[in-house]
PDB file of N, CA and C in Angstrom:
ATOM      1  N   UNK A   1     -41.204 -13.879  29.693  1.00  0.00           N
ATOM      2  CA  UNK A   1     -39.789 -14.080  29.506  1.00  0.00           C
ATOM      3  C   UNK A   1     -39.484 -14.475  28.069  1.00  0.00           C
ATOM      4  N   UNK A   2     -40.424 -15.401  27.369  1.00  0.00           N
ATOM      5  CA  UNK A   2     -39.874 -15.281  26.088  1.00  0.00           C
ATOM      6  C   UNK A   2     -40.564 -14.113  25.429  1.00  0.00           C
ATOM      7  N   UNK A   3     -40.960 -13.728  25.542  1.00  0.00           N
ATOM      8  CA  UNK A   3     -41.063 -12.538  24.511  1.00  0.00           C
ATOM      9  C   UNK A   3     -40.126 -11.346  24.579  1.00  0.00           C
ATOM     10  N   UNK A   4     -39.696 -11.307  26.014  1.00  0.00           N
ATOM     11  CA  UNK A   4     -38.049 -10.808  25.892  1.00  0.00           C
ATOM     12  C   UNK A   4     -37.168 -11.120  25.411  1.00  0.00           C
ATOM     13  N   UNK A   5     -36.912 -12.513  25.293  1.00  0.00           N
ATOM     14  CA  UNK A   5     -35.836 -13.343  24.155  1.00  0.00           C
ATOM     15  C   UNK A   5     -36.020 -12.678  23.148  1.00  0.00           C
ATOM     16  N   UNK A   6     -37.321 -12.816  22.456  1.00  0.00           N
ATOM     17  CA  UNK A   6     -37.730 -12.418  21.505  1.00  0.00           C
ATOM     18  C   UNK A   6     -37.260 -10.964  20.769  1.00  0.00           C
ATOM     19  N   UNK A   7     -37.945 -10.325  21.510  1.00  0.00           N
ATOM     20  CA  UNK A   7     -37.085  -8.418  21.041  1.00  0.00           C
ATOM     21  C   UNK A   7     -36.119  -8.717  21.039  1.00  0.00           C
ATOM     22  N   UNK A   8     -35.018  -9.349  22.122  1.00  0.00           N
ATOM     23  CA  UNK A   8     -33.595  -9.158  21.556  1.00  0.00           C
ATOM     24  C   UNK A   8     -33.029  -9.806  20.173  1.00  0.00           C
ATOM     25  N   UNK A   9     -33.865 -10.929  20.281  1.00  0.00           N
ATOM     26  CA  UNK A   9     -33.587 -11.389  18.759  1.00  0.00           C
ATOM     27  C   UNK A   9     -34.041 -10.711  17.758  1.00  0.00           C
ATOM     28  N   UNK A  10     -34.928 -10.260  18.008  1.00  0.00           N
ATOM     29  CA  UNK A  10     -35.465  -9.399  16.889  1.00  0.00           C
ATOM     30  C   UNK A  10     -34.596  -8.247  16.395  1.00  0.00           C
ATOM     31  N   UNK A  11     -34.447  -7.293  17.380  1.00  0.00           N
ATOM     32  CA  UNK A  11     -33.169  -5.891  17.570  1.00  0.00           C
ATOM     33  C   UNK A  11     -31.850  -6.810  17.022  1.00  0.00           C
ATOM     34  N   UNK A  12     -31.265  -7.987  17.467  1.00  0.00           N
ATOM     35  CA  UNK A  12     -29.662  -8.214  16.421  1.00  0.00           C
ATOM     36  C   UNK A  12     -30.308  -8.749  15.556  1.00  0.00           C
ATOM     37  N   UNK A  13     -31.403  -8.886  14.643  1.00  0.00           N
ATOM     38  CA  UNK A  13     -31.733  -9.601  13.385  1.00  0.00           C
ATOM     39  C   UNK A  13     -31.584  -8.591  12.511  1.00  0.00           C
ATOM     40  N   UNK A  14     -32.536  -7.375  13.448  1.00  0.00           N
ATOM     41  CA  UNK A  14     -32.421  -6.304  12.524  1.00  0.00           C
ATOM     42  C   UNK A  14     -31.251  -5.551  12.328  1.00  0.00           C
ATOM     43  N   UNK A  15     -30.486  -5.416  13.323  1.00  0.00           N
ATOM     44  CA  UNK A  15     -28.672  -4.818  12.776  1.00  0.00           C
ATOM     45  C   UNK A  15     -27.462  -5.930  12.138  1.00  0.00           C
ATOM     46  N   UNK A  16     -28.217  -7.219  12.035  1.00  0.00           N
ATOM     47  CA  UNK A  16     -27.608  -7.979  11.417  1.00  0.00           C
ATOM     48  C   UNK A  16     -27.551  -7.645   9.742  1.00  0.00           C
ATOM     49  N   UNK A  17     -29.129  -7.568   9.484  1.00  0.00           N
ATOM     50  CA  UNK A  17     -29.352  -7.272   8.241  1.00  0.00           C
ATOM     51  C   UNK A  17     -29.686  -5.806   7.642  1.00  0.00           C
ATOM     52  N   UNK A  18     -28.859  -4.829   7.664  1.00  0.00           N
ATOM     53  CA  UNK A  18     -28.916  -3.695   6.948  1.00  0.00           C
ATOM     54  C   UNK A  18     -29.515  -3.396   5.495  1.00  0.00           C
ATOM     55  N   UNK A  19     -30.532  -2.488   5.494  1.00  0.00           N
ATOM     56  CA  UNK A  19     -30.308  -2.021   4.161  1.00  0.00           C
ATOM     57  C   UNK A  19     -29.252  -1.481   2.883  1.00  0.00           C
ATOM     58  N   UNK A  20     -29.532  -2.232   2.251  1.00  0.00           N
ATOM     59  CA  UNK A  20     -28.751  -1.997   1.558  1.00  0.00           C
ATOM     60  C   UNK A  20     -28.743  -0.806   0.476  1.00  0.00           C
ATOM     61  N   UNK A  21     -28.286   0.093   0.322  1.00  0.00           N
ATOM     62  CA  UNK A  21     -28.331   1.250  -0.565  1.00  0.00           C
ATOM     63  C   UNK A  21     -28.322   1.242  -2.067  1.00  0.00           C
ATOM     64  N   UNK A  22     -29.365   2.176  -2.112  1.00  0.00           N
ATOM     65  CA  UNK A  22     -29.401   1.929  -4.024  1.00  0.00           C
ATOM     66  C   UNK A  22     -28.710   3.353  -4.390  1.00  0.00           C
ATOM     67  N   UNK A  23     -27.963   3.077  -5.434  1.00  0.00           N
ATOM     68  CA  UNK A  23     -27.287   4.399  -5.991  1.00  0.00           C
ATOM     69  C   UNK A  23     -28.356   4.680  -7.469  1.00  0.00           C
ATOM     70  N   UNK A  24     -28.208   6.088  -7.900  1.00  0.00           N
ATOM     71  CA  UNK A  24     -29.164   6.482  -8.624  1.00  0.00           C
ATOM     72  C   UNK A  24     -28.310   6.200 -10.220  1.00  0.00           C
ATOM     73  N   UNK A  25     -29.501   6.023 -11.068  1.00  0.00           N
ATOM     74  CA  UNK A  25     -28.441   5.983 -12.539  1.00  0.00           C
ATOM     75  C   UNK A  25     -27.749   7.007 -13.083  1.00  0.00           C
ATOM     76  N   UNK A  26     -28.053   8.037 -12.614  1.00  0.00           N
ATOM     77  CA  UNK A  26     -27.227   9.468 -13.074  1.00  0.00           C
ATOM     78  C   UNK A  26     -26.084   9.148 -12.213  1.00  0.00           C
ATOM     79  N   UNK A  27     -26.215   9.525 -11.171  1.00  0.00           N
ATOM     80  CA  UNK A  27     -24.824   9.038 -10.082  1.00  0.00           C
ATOM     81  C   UNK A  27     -23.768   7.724 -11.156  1.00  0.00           C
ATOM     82  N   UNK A  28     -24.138   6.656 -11.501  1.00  0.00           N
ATOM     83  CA  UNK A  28     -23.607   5.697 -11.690  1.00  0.00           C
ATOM     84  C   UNK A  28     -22.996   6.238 -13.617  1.00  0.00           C
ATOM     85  N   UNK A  29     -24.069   7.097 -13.859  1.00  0.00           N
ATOM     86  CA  UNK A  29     -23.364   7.526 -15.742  1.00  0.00           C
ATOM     87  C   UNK A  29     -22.488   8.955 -15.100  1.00  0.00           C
ATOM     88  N   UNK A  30     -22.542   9.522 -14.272  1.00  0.00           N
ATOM     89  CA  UNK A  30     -21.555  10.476 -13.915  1.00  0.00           C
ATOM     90  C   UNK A  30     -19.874   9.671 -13.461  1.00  0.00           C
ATOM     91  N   UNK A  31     -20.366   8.618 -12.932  1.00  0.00           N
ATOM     92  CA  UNK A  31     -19.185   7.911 -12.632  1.00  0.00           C
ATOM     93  C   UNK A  31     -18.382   7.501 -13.974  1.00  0.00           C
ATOM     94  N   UNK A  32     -19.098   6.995 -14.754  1.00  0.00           N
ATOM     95  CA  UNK A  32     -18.953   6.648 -15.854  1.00  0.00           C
ATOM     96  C   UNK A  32     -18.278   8.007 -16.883  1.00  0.00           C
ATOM     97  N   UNK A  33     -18.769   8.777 -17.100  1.00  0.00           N
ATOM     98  CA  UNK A  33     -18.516   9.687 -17.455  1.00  0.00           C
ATOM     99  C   UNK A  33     -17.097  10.274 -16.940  1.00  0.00           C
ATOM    100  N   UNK A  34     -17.173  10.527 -15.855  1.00  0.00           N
ATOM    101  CA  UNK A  34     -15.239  10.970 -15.364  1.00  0.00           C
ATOM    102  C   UNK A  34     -14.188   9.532 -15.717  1.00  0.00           C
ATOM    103  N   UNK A  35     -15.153   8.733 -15.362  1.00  0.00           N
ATOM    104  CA  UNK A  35     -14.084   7.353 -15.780  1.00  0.00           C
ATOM    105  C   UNK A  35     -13.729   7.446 -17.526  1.00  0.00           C
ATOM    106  N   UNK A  36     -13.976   7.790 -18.119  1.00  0.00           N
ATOM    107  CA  UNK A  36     -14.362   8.125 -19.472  1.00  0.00           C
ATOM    108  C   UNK A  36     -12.823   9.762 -19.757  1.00  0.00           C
ATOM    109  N   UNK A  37     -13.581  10.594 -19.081  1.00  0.00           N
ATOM    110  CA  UNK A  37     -12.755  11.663 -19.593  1.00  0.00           C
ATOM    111  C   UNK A  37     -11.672  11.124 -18.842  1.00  0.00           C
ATOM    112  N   UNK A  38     -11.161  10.361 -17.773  1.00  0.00           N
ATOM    113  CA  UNK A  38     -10.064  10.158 -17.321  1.00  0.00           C
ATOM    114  C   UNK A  38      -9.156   9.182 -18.212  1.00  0.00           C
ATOM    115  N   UNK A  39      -9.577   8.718 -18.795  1.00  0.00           N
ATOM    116  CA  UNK A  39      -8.854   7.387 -19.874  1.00  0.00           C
ATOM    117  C   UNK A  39      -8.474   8.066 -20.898  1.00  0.00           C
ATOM    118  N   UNK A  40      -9.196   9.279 -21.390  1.00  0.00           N
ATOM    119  CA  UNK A  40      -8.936  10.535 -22.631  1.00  0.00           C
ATOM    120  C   UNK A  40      -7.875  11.109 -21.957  1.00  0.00           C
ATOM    121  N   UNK A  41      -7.702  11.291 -20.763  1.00  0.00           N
ATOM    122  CA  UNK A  41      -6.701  12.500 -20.549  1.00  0.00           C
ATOM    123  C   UNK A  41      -5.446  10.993 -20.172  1.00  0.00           C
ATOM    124  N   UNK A  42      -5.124  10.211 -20.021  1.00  0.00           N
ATOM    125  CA  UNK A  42      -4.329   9.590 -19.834  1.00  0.00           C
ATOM    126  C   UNK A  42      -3.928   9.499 -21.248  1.00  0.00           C
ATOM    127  N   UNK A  43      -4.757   9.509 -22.099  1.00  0.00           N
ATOM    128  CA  UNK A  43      -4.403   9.218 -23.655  1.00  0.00           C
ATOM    129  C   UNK A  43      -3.108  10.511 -24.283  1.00  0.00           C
ATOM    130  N   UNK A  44      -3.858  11.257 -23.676  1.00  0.00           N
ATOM    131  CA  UNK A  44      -3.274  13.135 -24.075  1.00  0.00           C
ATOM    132  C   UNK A  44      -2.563  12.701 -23.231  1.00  0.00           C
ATOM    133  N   UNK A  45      -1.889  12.668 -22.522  1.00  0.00           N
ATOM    134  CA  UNK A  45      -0.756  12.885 -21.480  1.00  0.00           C
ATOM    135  C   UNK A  45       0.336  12.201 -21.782  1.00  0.00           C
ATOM    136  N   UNK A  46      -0.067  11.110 -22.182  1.00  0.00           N
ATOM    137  CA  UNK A  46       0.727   9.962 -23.049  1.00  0.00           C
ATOM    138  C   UNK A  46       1.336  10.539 -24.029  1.00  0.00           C
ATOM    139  N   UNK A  47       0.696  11.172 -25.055  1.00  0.00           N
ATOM    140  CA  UNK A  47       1.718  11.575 -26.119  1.00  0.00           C
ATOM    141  C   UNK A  47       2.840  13.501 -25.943  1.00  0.00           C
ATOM    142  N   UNK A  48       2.573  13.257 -24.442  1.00  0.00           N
ATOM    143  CA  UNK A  48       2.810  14.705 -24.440  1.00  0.00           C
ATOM    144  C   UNK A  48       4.457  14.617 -22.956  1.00  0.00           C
ATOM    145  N   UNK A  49       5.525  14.743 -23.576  1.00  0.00           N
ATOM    146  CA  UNK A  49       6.919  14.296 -23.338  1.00  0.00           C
ATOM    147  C   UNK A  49       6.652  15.166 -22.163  1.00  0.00           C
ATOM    148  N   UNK A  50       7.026  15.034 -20.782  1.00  0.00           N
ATOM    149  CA  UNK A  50       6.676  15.573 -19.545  1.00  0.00           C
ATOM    150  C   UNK A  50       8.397  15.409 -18.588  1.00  0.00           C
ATOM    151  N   UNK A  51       8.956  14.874 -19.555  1.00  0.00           N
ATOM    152  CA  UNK A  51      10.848  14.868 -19.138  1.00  0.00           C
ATOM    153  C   UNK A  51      11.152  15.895 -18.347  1.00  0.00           C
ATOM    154  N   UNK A  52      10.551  17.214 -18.752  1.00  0.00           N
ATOM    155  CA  UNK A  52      11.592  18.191 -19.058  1.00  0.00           C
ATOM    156  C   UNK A  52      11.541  18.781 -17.164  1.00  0.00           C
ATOM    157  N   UNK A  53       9.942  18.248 -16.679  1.00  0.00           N
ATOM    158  CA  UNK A  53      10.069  18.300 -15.400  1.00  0.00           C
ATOM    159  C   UNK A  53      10.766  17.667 -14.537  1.00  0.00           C
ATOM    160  N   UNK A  54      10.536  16.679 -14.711  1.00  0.00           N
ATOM    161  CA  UNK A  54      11.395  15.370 -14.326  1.00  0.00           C
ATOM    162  C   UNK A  54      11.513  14.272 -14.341  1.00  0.00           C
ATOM    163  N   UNK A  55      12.558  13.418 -14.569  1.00  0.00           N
ATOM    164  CA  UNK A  55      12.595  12.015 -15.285  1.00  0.00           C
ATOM    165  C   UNK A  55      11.196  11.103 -14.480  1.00  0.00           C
ATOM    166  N   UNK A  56      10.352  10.523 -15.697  1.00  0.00           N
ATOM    167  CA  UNK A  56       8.979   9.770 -15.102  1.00  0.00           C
ATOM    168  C   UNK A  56       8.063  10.582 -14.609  1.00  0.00           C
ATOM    169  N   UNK A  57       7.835  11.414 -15.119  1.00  0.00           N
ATOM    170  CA  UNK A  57       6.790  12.799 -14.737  1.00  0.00           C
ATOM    171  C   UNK A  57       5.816  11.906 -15.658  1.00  0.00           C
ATOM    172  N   UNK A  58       5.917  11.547 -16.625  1.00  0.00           N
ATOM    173  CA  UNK A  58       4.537  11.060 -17.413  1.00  0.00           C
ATOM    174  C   UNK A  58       4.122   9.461 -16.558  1.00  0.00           C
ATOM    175  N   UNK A  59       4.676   9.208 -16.034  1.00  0.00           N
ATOM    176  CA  UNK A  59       4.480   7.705 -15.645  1.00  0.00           C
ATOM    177  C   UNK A  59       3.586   8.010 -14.145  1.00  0.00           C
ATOM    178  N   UNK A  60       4.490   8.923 -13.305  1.00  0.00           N
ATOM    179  CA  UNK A  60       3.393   9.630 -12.275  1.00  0.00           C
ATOM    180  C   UNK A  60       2.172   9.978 -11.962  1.00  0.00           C
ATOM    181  N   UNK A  61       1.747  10.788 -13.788  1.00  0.00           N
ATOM    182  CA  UNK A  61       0.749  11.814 -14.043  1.00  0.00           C
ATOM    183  C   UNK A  61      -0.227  10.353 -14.608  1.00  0.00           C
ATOM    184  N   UNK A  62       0.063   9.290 -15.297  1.00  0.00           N
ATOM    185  CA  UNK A  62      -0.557   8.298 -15.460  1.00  0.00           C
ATOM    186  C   UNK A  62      -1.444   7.831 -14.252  1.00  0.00           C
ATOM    187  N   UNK A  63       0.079   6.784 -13.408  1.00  0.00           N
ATOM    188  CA  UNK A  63      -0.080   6.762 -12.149  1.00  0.00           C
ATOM    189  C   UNK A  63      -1.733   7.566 -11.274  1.00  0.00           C
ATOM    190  N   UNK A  64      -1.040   8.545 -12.003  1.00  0.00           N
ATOM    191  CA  UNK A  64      -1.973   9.672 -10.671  1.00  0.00           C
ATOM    192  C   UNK A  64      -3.641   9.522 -11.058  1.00  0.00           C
ATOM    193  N   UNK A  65      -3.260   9.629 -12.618  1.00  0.00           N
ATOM    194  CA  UNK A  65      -5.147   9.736 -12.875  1.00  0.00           C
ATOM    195  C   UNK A  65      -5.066   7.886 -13.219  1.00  0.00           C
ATOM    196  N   UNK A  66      -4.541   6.778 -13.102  1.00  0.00           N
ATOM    197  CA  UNK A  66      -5.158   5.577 -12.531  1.00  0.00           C
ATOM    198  C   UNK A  66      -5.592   5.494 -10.892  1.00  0.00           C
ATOM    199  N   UNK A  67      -5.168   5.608 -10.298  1.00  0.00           N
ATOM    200  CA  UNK A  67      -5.395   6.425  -8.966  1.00  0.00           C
ATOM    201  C   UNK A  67      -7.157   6.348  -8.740  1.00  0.00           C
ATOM    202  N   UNK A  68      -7.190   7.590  -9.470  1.00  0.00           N
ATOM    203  CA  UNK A  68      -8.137   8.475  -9.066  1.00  0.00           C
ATOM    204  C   UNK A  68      -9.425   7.693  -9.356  1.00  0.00           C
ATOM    205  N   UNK A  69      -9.161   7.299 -10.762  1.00  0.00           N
ATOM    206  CA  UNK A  69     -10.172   6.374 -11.582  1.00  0.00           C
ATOM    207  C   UNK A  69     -10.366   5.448 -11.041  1.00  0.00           C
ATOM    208  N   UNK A  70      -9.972   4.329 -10.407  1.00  0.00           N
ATOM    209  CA  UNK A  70      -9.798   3.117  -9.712  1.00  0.00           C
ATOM    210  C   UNK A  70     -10.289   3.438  -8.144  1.00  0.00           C
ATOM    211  N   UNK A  71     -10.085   4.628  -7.318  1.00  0.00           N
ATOM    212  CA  UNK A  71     -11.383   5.133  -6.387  1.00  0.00           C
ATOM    213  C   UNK A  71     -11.948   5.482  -6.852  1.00  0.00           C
ATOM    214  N   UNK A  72     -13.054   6.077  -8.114  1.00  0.00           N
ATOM    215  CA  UNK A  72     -14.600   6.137  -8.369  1.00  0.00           C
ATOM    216  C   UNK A  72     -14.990   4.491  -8.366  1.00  0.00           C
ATOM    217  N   UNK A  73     -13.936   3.737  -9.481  1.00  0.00           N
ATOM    218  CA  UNK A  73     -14.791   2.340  -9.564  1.00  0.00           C
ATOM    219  C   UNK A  73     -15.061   1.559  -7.755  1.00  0.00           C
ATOM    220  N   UNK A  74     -13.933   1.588  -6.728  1.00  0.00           N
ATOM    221  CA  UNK A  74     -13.916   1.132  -5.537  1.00  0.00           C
ATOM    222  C   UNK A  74     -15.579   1.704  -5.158  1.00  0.00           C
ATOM    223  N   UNK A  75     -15.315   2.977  -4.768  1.00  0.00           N
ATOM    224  CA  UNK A  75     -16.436   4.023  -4.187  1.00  0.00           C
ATOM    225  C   UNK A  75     -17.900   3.626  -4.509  1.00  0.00           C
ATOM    226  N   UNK A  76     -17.653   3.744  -5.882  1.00  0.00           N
ATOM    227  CA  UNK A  76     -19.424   3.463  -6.540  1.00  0.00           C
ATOM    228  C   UNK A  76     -19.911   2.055  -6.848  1.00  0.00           C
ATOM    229  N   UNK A  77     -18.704   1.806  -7.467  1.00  0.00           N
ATOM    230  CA  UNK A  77     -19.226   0.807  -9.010  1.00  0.00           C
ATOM    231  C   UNK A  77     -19.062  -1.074  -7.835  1.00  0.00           C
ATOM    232  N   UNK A  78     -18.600  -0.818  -7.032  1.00  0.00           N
ATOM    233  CA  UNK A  78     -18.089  -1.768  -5.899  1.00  0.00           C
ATOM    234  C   UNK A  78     -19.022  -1.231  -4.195  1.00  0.00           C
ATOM    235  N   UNK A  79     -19.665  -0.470  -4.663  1.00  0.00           N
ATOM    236  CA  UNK A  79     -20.785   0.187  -3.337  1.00  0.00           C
ATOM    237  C   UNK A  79     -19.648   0.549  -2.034  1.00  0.00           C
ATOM    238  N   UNK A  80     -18.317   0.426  -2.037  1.00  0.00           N
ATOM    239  CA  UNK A  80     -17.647   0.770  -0.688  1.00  0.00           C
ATOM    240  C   UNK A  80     -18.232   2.097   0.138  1.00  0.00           C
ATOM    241  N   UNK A  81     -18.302   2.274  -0.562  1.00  0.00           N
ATOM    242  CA  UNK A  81     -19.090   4.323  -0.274  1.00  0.00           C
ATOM    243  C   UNK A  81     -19.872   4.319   1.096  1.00  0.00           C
ATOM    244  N   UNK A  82     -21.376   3.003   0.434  1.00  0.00           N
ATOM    245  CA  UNK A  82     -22.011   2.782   1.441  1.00  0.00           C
ATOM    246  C   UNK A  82     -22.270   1.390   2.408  1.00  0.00           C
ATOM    247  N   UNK A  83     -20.755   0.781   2.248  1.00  0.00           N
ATOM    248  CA  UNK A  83     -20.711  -0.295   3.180  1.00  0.00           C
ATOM    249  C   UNK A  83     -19.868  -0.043   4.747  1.00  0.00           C
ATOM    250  N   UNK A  84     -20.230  -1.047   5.085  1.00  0.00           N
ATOM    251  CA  UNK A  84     -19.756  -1.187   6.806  1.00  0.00           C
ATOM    252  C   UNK A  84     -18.470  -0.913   6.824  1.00  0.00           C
ATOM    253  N   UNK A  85     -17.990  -0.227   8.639  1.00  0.00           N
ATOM    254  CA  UNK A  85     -16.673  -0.180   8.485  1.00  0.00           C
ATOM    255  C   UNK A  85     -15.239  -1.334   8.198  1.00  0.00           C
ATOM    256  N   UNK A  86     -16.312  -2.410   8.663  1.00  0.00           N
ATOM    257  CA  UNK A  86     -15.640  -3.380   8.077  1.00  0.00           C
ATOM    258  C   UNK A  86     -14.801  -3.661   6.767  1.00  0.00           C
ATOM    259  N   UNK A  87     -15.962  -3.180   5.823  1.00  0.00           N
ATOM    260  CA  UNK A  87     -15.307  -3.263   4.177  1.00  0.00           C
ATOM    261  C   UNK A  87     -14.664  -1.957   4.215  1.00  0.00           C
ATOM    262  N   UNK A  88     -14.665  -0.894   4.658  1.00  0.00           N
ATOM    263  CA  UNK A  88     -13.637   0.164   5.004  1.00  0.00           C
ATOM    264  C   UNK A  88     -12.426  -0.508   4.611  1.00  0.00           C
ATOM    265  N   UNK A  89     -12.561  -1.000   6.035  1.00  0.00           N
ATOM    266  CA  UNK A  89     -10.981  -1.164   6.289  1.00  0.00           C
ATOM    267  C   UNK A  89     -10.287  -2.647   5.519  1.00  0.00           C
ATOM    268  N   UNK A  90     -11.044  -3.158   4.986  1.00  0.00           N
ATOM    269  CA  UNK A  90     -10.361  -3.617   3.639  1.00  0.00           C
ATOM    270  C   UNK A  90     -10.239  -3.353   2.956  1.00  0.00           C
ATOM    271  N   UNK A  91     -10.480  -2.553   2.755  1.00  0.00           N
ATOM    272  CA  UNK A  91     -10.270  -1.812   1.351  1.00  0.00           C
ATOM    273  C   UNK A  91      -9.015  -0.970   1.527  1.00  0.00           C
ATOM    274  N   UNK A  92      -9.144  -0.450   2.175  1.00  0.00           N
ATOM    275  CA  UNK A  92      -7.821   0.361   2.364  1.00  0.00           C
ATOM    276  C   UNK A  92      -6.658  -0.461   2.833  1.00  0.00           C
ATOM    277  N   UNK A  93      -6.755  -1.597   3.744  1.00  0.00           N
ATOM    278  CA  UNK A  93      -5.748  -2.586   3.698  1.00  0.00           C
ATOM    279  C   UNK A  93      -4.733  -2.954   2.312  1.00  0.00           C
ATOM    280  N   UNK A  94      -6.250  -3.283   1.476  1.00  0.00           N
ATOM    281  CA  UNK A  94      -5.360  -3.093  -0.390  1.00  0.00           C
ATOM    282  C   UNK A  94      -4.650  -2.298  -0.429  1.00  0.00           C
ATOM    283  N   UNK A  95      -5.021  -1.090  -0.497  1.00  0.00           N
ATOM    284  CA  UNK A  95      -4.052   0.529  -0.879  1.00  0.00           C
ATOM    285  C   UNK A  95      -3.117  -0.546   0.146  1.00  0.00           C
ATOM    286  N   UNK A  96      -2.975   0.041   1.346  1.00  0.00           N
ATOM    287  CA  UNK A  96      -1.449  -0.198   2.189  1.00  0.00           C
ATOM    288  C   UNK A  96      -0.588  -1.204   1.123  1.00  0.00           C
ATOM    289  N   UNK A  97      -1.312  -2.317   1.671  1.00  0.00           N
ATOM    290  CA  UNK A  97      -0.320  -3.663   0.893  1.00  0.00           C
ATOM    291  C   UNK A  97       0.288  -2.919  -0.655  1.00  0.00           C
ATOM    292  N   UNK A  98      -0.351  -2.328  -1.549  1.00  0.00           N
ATOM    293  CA  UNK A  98      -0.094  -2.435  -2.649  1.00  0.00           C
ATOM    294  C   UNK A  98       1.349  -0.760  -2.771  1.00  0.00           C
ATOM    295  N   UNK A  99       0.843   0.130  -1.588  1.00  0.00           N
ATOM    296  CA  UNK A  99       1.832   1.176  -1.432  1.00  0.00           C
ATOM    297  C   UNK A  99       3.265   0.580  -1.063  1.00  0.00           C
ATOM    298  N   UNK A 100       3.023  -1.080   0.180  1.00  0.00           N
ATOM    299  CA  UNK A 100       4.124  -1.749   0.535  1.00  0.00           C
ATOM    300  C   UNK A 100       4.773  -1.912  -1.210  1.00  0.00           C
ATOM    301  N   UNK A 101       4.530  -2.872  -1.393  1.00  0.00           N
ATOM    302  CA  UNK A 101       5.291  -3.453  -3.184  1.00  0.00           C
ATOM    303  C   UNK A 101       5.436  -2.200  -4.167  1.00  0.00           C
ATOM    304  N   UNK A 102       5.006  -1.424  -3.889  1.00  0.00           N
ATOM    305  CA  UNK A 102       5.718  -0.254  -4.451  1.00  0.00           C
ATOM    306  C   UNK A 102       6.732   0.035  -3.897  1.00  0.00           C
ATOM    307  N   UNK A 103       6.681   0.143  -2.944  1.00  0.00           N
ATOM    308  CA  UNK A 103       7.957   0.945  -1.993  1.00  0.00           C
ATOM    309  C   UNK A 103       8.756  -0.128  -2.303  1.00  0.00           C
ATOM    310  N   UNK A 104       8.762  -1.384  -1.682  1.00  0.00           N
ATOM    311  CA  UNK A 104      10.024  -2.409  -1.998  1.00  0.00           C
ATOM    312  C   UNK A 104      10.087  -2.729  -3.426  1.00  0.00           C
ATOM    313  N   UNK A 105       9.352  -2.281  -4.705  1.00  0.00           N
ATOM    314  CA  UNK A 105       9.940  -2.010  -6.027  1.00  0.00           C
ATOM    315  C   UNK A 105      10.677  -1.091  -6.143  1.00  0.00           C
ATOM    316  N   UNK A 106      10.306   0.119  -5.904  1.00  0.00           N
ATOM    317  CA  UNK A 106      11.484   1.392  -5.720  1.00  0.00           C
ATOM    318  C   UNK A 106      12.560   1.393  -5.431  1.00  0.00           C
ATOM    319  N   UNK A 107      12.682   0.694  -4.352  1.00  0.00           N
ATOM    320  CA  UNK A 107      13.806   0.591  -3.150  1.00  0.00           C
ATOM    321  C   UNK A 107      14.796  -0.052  -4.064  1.00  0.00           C
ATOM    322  N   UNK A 108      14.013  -1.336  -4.826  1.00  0.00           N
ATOM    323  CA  UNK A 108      14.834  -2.258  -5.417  1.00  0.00           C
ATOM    324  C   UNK A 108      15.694  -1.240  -6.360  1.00  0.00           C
ATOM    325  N   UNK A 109      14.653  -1.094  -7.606  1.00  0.00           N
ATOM    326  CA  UNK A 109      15.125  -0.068  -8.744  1.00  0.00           C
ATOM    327  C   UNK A 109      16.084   0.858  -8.322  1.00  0.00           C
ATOM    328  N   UNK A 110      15.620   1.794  -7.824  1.00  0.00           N
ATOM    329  CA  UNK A 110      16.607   3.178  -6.964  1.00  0.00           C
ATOM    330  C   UNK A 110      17.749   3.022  -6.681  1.00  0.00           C
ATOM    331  N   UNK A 111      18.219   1.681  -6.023  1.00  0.00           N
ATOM    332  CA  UNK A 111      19.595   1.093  -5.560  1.00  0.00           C
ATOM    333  C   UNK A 111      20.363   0.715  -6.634  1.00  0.00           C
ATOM    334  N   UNK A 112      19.873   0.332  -7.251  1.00  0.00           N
ATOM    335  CA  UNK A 112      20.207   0.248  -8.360  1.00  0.00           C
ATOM    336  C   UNK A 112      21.582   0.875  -9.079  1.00  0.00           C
ATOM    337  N   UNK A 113      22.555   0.513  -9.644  1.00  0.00           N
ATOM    338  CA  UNK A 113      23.637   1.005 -10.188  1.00  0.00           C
ATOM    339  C   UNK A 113      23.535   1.556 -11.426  1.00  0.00           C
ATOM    340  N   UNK A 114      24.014   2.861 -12.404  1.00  0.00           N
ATOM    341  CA  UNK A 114      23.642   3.312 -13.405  1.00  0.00           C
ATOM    342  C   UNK A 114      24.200   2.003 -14.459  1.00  0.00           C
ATOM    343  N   UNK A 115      23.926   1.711 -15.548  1.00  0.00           N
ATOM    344  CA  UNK A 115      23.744   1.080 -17.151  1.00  0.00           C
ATOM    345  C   UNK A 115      23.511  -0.670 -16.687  1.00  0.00           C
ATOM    346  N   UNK A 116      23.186  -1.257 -16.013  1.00  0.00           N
ATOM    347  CA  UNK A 116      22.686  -2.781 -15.040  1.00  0.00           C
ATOM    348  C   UNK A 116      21.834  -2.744 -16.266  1.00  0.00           C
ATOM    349  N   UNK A 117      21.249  -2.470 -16.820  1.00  0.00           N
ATOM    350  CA  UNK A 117      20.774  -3.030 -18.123  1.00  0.00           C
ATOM    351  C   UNK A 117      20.676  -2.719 -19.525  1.00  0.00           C
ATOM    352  N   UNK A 118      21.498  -2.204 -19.408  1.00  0.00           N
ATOM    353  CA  UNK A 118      22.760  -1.756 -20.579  1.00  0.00           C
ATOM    354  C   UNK A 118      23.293  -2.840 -21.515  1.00  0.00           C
ATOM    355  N   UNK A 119      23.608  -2.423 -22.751  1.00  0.00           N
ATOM    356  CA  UNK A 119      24.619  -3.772 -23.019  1.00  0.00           C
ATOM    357  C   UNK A 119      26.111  -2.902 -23.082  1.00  0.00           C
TER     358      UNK A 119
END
């Protein structure tokens, strides 16, 4: 009988404690590397007037490649990639919360009356 205790303790010791995953250094300078050309192209985008599509088209296209850049660092550089569903779903909890305060910044701005900060 105790050595039945035993295996079971043994079996949740061992799914208690997971291996933990090693990422390779190429993997981690490739990350590096798009994180890299992505900060260049935010640079170029920046000086390049994007109005003509539509008002805050450059602030979007910013927006968009911070985005992108900020999931490689989550993904890799923060191991989410290969953690439990647990850290999943915190992680993405962030995104939500942070899509919330956008939206109720918008909402705010948008309502907004034309020249309110005008002189």
């Amino acid at each position: 009988m105790a050595d039945n205790h035993r295996e079971t303790h043994d079996e949740h010791h061992d799914e208690a404690h997971h291996e933990h995953h090693i990422v390779s250094i190429p993997l981690y300078l490739m990350v590096f590397g798009i994180l890299v050309v992505g900060t260049i192209l935010t640079v170029v985008v920046a000086f390049i007037d994007l109005d003509h599509i539509f008002p805050g088209a450059n602030t979007l296209v910013a927006l968009t490649i911070a985005f992108i850049k900020m999931t490689f660092v989550v993904l890799w550089f923060m191991h989410v990639k290969y953690s439990s569903r647990l850290i999943w779903v915190t992680a993405i909890s962030g995104f939500f919360w942070l899509a919330i305060m956008f939206a109720f910044t918008m909402q705010d701005y948008l309502t907004r009356g034309a020249g309110v900060f005008t002189r």
